[in-house]
PDB file of N, CA and C in Angstrom:
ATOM      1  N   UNK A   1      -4.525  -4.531 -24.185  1.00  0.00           N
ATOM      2  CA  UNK A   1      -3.273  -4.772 -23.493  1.00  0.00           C
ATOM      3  C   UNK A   1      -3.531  -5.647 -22.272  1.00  0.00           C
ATOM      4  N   UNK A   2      -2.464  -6.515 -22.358  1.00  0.00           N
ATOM      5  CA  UNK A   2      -2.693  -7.457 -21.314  1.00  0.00           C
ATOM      6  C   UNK A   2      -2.096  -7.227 -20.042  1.00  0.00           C
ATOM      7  N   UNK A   3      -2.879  -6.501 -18.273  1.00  0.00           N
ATOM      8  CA  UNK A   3      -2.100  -5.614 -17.689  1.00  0.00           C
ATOM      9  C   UNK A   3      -1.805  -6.756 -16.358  1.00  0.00           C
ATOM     10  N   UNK A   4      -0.792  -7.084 -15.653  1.00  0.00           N
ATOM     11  CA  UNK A   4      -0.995  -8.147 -14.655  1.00  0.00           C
ATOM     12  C   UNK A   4       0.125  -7.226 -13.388  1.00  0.00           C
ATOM     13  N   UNK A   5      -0.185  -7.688 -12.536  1.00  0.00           N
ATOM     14  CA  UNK A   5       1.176  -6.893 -11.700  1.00  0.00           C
ATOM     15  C   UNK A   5       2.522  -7.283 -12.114  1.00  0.00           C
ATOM     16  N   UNK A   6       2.583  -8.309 -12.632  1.00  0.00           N
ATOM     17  CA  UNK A   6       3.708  -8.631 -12.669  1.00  0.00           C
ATOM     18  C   UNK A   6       4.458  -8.093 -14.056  1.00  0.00           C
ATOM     19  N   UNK A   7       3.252  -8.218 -15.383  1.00  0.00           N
ATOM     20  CA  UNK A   7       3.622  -7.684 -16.175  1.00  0.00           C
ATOM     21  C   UNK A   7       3.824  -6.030 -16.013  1.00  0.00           C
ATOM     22  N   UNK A   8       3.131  -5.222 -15.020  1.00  0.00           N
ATOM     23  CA  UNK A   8       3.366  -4.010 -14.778  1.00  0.00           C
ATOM     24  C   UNK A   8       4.932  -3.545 -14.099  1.00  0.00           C
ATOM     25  N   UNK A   9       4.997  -4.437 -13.281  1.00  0.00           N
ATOM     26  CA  UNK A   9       6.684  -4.981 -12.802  1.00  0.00           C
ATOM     27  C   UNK A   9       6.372  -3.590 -11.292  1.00  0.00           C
ATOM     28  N   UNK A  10       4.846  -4.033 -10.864  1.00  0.00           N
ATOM     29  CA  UNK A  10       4.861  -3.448  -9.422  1.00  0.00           C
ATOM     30  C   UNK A  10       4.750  -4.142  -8.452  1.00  0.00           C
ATOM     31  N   UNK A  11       4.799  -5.380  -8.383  1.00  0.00           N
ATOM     32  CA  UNK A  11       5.315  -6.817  -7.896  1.00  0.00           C
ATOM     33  C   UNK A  11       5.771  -6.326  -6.550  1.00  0.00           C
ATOM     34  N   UNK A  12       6.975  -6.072  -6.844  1.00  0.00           N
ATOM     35  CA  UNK A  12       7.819  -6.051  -5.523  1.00  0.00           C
ATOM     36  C   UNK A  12       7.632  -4.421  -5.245  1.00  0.00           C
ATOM     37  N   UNK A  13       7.553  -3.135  -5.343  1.00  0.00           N
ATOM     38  CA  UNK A  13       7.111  -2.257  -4.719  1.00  0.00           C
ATOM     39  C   UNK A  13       5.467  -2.869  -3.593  1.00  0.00           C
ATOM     40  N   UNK A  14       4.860  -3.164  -4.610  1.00  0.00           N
ATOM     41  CA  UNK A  14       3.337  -3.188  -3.224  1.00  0.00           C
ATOM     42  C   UNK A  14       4.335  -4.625  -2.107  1.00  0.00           C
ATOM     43  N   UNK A  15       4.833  -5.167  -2.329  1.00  0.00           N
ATOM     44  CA  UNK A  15       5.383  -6.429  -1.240  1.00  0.00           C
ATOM     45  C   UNK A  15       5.698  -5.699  -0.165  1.00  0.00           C
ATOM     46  N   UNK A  16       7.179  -4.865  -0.970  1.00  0.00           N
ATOM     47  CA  UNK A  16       7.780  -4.432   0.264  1.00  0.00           C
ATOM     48  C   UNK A  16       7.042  -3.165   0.547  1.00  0.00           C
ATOM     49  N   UNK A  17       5.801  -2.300   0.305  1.00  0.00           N
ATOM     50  CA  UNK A  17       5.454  -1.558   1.181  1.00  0.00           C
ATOM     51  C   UNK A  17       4.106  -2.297   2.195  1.00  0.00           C
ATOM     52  N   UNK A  18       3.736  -3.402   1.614  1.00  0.00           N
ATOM     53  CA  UNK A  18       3.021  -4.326   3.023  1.00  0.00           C
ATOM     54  C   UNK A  18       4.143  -4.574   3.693  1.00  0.00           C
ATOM     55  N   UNK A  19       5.412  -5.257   3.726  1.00  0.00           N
ATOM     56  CA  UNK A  19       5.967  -5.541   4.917  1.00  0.00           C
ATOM     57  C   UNK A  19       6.796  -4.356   5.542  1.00  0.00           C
ATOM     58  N   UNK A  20       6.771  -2.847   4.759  1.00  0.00           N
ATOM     59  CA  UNK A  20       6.595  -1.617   5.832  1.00  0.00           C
ATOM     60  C   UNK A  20       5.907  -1.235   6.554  1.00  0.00           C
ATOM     61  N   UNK A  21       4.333  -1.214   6.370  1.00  0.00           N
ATOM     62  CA  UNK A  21       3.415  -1.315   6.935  1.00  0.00           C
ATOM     63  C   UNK A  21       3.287  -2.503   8.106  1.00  0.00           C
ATOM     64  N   UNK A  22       3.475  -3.219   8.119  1.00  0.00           N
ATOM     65  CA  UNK A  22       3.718  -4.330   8.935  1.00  0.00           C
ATOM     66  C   UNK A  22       4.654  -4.573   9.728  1.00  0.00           C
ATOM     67  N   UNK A  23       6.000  -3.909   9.119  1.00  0.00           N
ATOM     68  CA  UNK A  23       7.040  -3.854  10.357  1.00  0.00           C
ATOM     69  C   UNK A  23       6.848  -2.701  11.074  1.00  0.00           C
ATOM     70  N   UNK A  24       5.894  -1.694  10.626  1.00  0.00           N
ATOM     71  CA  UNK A  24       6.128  -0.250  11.130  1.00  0.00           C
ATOM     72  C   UNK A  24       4.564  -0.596  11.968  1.00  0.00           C
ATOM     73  N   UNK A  25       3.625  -1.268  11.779  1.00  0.00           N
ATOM     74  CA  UNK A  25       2.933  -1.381  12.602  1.00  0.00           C
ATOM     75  C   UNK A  25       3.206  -2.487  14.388  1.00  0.00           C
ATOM     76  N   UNK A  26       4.356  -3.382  13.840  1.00  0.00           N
ATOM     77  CA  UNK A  26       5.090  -4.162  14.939  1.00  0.00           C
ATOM     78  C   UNK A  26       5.008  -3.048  15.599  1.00  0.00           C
ATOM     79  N   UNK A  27       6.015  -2.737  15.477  1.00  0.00           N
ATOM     80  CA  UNK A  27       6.935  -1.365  16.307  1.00  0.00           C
ATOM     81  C   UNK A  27       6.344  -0.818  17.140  1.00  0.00           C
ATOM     82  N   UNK A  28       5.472  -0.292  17.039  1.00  0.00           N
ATOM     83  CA  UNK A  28       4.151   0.165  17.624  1.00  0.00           C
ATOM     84  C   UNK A  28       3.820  -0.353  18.402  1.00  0.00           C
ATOM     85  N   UNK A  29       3.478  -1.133  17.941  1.00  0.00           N
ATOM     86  CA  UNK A  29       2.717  -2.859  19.017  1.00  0.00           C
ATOM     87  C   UNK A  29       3.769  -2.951  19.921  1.00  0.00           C
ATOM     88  N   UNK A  30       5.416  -3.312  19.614  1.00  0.00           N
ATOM     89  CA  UNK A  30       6.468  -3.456  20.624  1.00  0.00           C
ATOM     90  C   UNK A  30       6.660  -2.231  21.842  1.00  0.00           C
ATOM     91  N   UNK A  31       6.662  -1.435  21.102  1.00  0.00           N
ATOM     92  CA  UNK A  31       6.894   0.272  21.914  1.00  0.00           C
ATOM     93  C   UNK A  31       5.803   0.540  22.805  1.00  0.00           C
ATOM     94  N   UNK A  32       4.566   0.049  22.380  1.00  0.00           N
ATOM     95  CA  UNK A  32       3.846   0.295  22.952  1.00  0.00           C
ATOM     96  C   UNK A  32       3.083   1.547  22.979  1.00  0.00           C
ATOM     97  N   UNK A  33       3.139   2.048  21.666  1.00  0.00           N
ATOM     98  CA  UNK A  33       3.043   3.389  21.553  1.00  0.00           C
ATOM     99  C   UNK A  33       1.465   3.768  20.817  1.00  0.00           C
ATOM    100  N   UNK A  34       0.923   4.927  21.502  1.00  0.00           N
ATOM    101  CA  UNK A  34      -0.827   4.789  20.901  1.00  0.00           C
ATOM    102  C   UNK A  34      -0.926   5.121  20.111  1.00  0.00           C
ATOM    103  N   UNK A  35      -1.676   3.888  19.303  1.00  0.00           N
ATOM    104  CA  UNK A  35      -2.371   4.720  17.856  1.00  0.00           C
ATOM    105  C   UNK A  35      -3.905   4.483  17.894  1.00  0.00           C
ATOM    106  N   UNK A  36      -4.434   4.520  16.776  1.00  0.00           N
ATOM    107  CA  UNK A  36      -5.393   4.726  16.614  1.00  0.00           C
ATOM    108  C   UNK A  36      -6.321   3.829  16.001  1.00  0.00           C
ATOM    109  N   UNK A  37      -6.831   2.900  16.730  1.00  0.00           N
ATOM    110  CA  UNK A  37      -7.195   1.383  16.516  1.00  0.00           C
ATOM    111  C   UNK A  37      -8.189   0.947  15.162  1.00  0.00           C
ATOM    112  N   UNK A  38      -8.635   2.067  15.234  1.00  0.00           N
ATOM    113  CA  UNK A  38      -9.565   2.039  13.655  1.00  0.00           C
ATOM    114  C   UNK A  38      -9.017   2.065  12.372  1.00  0.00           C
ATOM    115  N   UNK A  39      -7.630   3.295  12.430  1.00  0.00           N
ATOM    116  CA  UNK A  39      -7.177   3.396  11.125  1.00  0.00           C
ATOM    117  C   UNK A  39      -6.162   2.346  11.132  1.00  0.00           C
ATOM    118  N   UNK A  40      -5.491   1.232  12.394  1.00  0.00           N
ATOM    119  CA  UNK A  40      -4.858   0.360  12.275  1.00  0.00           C
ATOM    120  C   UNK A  40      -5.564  -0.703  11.575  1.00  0.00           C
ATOM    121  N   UNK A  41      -6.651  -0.903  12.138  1.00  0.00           N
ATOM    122  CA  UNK A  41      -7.908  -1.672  11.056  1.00  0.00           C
ATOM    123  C   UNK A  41      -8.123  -1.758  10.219  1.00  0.00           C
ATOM    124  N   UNK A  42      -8.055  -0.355   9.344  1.00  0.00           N
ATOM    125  CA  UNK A  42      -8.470  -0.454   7.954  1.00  0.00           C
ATOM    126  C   UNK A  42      -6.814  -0.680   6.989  1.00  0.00           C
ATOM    127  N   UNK A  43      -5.570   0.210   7.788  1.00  0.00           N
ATOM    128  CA  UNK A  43      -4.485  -0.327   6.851  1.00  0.00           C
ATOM    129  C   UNK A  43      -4.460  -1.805   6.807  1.00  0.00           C
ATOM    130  N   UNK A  44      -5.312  -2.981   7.610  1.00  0.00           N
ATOM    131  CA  UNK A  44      -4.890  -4.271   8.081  1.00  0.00           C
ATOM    132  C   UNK A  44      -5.758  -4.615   6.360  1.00  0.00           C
ATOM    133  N   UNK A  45      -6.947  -4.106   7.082  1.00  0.00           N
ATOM    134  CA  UNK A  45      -8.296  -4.445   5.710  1.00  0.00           C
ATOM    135  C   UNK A  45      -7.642  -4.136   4.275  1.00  0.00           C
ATOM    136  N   UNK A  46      -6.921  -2.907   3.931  1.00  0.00           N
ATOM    137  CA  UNK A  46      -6.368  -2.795   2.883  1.00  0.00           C
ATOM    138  C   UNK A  46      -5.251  -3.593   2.215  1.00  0.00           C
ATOM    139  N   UNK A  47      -4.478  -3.893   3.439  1.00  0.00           N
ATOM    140  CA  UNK A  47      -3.169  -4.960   2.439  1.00  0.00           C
ATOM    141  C   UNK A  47      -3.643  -6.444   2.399  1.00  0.00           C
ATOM    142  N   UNK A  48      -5.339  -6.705   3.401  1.00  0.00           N
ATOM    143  CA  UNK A  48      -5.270  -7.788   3.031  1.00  0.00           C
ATOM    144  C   UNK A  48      -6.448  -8.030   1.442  1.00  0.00           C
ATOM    145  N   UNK A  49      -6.989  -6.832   1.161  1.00  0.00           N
ATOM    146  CA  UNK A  49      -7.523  -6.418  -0.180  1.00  0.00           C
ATOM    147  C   UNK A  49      -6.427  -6.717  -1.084  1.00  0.00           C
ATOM    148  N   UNK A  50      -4.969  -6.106  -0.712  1.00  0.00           N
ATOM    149  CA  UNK A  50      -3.887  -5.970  -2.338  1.00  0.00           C
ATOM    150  C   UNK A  50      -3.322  -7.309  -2.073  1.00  0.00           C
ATOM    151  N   UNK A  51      -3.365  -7.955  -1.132  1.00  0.00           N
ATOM    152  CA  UNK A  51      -2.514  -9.234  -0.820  1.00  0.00           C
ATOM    153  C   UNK A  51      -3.231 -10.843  -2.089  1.00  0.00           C
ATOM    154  N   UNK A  52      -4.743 -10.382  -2.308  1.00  0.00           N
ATOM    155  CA  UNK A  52      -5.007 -11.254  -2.995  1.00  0.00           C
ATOM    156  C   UNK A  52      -5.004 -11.165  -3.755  1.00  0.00           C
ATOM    157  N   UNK A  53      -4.448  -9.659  -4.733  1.00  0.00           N
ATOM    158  CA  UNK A  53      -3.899  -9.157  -5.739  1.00  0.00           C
ATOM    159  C   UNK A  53      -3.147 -10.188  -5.974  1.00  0.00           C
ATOM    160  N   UNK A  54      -1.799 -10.296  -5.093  1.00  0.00           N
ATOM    161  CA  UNK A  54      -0.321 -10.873  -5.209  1.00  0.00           C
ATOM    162  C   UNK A  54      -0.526 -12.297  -4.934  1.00  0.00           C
ATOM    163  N   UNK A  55      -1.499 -13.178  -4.695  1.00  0.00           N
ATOM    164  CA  UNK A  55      -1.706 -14.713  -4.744  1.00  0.00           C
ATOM    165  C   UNK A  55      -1.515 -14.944  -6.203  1.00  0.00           C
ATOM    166  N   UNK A  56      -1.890 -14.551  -7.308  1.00  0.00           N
ATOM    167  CA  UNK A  56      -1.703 -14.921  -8.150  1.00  0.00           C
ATOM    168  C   UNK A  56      -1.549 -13.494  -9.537  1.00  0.00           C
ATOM    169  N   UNK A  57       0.050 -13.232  -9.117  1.00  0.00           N
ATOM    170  CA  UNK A  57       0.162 -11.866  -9.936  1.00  0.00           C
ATOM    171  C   UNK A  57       0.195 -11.861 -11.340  1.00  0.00           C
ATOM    172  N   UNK A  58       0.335 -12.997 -12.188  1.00  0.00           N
ATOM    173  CA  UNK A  58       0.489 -12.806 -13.208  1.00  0.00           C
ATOM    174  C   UNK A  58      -1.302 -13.223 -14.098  1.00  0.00           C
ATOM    175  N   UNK A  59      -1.864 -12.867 -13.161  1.00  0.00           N
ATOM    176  CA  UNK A  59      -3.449 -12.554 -13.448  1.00  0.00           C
ATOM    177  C   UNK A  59      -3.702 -11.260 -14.370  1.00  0.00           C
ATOM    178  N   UNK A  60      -4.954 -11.718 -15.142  1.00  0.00           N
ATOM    179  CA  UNK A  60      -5.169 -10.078 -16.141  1.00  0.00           C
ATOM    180  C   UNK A  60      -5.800  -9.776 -15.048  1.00  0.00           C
ATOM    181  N   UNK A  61      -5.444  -8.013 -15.062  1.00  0.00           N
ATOM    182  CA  UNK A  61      -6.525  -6.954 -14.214  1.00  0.00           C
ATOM    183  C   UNK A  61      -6.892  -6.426 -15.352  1.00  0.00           C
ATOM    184  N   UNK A  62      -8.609  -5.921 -14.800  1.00  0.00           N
ATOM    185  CA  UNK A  62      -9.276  -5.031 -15.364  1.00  0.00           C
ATOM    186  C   UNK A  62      -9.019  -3.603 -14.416  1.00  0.00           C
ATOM    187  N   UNK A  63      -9.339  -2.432 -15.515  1.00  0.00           N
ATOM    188  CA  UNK A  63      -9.682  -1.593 -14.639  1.00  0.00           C
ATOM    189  C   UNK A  63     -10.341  -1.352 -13.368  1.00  0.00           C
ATOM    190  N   UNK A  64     -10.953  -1.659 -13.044  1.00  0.00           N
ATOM    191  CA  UNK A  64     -11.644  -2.114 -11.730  1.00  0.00           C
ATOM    192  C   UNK A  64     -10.564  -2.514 -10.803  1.00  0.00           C
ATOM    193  N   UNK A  65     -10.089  -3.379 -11.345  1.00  0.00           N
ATOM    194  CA  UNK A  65      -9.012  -4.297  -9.976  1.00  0.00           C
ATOM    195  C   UNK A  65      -7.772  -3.151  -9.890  1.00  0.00           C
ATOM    196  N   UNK A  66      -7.405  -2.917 -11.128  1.00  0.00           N
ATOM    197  CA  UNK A  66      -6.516  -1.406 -10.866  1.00  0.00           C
ATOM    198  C   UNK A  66      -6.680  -0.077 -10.429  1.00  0.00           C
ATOM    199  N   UNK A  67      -7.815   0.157 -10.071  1.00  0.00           N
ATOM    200  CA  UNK A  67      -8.687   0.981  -8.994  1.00  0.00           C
ATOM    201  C   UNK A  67      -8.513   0.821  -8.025  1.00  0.00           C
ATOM    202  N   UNK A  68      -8.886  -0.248  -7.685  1.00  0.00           N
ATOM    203  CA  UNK A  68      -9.328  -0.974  -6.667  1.00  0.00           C
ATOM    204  C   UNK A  68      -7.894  -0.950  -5.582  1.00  0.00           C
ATOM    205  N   UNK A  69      -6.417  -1.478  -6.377  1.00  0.00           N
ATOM    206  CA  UNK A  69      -5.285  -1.358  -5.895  1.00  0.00           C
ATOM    207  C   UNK A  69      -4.904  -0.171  -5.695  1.00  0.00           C
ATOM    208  N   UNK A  70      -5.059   0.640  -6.578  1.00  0.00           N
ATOM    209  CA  UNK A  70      -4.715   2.332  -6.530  1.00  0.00           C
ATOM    210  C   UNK A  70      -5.504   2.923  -5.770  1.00  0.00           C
ATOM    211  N   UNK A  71      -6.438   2.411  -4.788  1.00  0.00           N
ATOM    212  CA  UNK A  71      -6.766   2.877  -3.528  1.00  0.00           C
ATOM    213  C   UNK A  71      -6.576   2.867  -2.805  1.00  0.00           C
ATOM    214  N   UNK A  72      -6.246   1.937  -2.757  1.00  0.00           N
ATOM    215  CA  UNK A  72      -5.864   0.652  -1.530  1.00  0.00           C
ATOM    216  C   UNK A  72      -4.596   1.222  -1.112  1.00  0.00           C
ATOM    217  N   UNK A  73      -3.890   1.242  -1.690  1.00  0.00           N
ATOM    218  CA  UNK A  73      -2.658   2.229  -1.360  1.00  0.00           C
ATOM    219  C   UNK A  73      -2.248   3.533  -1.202  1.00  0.00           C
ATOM    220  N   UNK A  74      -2.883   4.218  -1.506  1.00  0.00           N
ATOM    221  CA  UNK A  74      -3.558   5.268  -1.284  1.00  0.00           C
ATOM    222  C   UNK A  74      -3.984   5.645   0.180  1.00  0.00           C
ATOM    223  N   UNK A  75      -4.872   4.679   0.449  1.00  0.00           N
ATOM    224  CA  UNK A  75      -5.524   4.254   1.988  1.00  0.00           C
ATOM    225  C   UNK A  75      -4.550   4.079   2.720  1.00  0.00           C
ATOM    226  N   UNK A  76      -3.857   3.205   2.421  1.00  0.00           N
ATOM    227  CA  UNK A  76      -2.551   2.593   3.519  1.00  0.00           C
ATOM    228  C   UNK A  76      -1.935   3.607   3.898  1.00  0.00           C
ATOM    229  N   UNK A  77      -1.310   4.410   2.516  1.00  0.00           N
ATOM    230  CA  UNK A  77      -0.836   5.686   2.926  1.00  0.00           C
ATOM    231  C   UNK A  77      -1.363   6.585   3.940  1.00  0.00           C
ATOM    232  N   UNK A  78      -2.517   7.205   3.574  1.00  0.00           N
ATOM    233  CA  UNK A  78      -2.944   8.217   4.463  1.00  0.00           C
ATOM    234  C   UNK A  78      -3.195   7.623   5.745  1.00  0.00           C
ATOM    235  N   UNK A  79      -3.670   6.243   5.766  1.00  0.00           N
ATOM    236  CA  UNK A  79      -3.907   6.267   7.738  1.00  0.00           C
ATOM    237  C   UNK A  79      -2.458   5.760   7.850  1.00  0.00           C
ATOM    238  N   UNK A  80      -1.011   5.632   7.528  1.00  0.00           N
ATOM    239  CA  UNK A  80       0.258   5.397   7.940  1.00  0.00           C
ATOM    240  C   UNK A  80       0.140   7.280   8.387  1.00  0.00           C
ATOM    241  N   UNK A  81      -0.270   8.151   7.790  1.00  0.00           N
ATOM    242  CA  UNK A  81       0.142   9.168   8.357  1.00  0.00           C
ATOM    243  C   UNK A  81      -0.662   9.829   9.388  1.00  0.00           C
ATOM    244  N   UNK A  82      -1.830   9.311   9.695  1.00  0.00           N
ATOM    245  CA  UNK A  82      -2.894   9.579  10.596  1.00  0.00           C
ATOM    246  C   UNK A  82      -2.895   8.531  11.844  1.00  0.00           C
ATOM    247  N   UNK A  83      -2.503   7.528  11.789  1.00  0.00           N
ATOM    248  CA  UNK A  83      -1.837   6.416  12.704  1.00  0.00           C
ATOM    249  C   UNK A  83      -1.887   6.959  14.206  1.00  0.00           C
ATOM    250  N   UNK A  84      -1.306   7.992  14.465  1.00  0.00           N
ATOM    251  CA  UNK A  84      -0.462   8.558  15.876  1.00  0.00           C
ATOM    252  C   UNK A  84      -0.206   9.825  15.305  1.00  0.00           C
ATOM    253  N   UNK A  85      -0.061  10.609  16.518  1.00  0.00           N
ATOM    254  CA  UNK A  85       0.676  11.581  16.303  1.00  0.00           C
ATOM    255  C   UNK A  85       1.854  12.295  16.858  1.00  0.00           C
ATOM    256  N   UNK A  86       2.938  11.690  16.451  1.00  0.00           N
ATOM    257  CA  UNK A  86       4.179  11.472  16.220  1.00  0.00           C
ATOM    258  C   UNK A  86       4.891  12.099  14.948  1.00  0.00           C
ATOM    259  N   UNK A  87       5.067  13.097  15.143  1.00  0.00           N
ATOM    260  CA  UNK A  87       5.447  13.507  13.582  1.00  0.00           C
ATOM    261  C   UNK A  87       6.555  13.061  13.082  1.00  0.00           C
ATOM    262  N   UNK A  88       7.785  12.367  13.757  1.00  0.00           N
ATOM    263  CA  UNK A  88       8.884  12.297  13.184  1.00  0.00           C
ATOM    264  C   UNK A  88       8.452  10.773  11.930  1.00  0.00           C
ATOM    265  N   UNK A  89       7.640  10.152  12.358  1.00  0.00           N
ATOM    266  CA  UNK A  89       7.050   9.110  11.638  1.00  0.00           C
ATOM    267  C   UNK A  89       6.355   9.712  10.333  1.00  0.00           C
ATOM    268  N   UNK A  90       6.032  10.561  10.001  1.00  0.00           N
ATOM    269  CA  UNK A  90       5.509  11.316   9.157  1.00  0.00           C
ATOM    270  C   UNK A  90       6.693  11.423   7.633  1.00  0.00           C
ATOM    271  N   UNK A  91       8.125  12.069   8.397  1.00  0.00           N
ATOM    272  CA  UNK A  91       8.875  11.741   7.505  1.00  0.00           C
ATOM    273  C   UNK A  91       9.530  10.610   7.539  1.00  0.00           C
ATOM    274  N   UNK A  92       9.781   9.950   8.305  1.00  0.00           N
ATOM    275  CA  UNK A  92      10.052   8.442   7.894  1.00  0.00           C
ATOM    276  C   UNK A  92       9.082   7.698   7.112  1.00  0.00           C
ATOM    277  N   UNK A  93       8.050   8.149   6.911  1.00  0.00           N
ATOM    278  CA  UNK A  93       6.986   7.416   5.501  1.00  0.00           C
ATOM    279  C   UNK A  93       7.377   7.793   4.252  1.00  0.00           C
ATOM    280  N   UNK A  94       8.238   8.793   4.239  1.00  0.00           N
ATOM    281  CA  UNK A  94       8.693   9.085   2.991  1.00  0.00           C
ATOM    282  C   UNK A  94       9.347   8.085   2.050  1.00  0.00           C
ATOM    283  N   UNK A  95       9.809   6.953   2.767  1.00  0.00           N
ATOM    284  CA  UNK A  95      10.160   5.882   1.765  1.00  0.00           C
ATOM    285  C   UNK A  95       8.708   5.070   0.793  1.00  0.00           C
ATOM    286  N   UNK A  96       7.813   4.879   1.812  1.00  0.00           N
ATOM    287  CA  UNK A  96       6.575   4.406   1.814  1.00  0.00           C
ATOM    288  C   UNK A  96       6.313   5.213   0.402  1.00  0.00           C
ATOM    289  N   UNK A  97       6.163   7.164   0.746  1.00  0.00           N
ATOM    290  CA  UNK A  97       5.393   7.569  -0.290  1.00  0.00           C
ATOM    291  C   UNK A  97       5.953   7.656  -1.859  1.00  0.00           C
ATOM    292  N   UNK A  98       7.497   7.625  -1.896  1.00  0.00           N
ATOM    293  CA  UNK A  98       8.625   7.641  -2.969  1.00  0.00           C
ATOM    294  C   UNK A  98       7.778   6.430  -3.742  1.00  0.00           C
ATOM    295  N   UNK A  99       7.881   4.922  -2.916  1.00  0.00           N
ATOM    296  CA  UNK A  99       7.453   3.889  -3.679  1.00  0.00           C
ATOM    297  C   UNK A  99       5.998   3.604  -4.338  1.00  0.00           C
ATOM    298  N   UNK A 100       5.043   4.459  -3.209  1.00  0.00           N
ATOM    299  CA  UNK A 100       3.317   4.802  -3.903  1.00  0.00           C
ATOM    300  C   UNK A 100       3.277   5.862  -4.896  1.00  0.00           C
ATOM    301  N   UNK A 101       4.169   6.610  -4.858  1.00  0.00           N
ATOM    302  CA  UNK A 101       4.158   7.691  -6.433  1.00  0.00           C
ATOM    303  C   UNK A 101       4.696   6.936  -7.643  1.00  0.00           C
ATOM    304  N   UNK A 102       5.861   6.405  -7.495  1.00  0.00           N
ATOM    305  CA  UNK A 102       6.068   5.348  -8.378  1.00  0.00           C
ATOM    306  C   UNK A 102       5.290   4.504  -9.073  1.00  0.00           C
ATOM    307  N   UNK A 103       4.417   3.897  -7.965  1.00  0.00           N
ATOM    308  CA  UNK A 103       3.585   2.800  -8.024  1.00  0.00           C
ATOM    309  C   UNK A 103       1.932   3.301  -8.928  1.00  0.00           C
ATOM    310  N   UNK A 104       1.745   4.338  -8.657  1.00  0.00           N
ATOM    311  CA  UNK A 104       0.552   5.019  -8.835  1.00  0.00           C
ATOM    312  C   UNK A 104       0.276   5.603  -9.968  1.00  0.00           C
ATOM    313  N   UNK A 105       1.977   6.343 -10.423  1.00  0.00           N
ATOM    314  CA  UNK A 105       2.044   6.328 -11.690  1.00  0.00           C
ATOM    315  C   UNK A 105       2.145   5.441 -12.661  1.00  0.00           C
ATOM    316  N   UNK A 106       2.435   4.458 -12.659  1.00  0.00           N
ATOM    317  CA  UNK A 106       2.412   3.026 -13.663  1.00  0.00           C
ATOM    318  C   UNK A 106       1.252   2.714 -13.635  1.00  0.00           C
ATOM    319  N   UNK A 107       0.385   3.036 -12.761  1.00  0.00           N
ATOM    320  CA  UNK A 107      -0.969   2.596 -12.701  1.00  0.00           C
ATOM    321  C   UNK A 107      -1.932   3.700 -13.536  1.00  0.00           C
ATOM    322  N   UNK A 108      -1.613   4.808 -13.318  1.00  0.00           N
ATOM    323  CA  UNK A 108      -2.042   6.266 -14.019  1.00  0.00           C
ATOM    324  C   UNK A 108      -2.300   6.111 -15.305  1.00  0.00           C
ATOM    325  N   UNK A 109      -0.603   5.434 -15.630  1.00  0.00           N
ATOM    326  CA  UNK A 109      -0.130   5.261 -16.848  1.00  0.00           C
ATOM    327  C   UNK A 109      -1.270   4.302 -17.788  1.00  0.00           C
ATOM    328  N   UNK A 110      -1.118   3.312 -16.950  1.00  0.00           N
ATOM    329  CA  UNK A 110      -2.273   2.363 -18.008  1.00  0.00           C
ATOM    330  C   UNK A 110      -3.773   2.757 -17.984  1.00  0.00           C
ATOM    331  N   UNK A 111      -4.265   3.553 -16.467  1.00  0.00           N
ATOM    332  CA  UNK A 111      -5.800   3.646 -16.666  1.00  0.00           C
ATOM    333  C   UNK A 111      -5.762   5.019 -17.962  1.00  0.00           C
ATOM    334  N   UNK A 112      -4.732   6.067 -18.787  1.00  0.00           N
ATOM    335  CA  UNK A 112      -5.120   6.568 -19.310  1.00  0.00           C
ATOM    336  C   UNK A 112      -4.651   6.282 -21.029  1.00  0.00           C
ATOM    337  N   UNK A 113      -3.986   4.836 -20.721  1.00  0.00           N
ATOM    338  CA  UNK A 113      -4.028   4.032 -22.515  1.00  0.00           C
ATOM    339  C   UNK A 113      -5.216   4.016 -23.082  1.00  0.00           C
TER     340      UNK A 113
END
């Protein structure tokens, strides 16, 4: 089976949860509010890992590269919730995590074809 993001049609879920991550890391930056400079680091390191995913989405992935994404997001996730501690931000990621369960399962889906 020939698996590509695009043919997976998770395209636009990983987009718009980098530019959540990214507007929700602004915010921060604007507010001025402390987080935690390391795990801001690595969510940076991670979307720019899935970002070269999305340079050219209608690429075959191997398992590996679908690992590789299904971590990656994964990652993003957990330091979005380790970030600060601010809990009301905790459930406002809930959009974030709706779209990585989604996302994770289509991915599930093919690593167990």
């Amino acid at each position: 089976m020939e698996d590509s993001l695009q043919h997976l049609e998770i395209t636009e879920n990983i987009k718009f949860m980098i530019k959540y991550c990214d507007t929700f890391l602004d915010y921060c930056h604007e507010e001025n509010l402390s987080i935690d400079g390391n795990i801001a680091g690595e969510i940076v390191d991670s979307i720019t890992e899935i970002e070269d995913f999305l340079e050219n989405p209608d690429e075959i992935l191997n398992q590996e590269d679908l690992k590789t994404i299904y971590d990656e997001l994964s990652n993003i996730y957990d330091g979005l919730l380790n970030l600060n501690d601010i809990k009301l931000f905790n459930n406002i990621h809930i959009v974030y995590s709706i779209l990585l369960r989604q996302t994770k399962e289509i991915l599930e889906k093919i690593d167990s074809d």
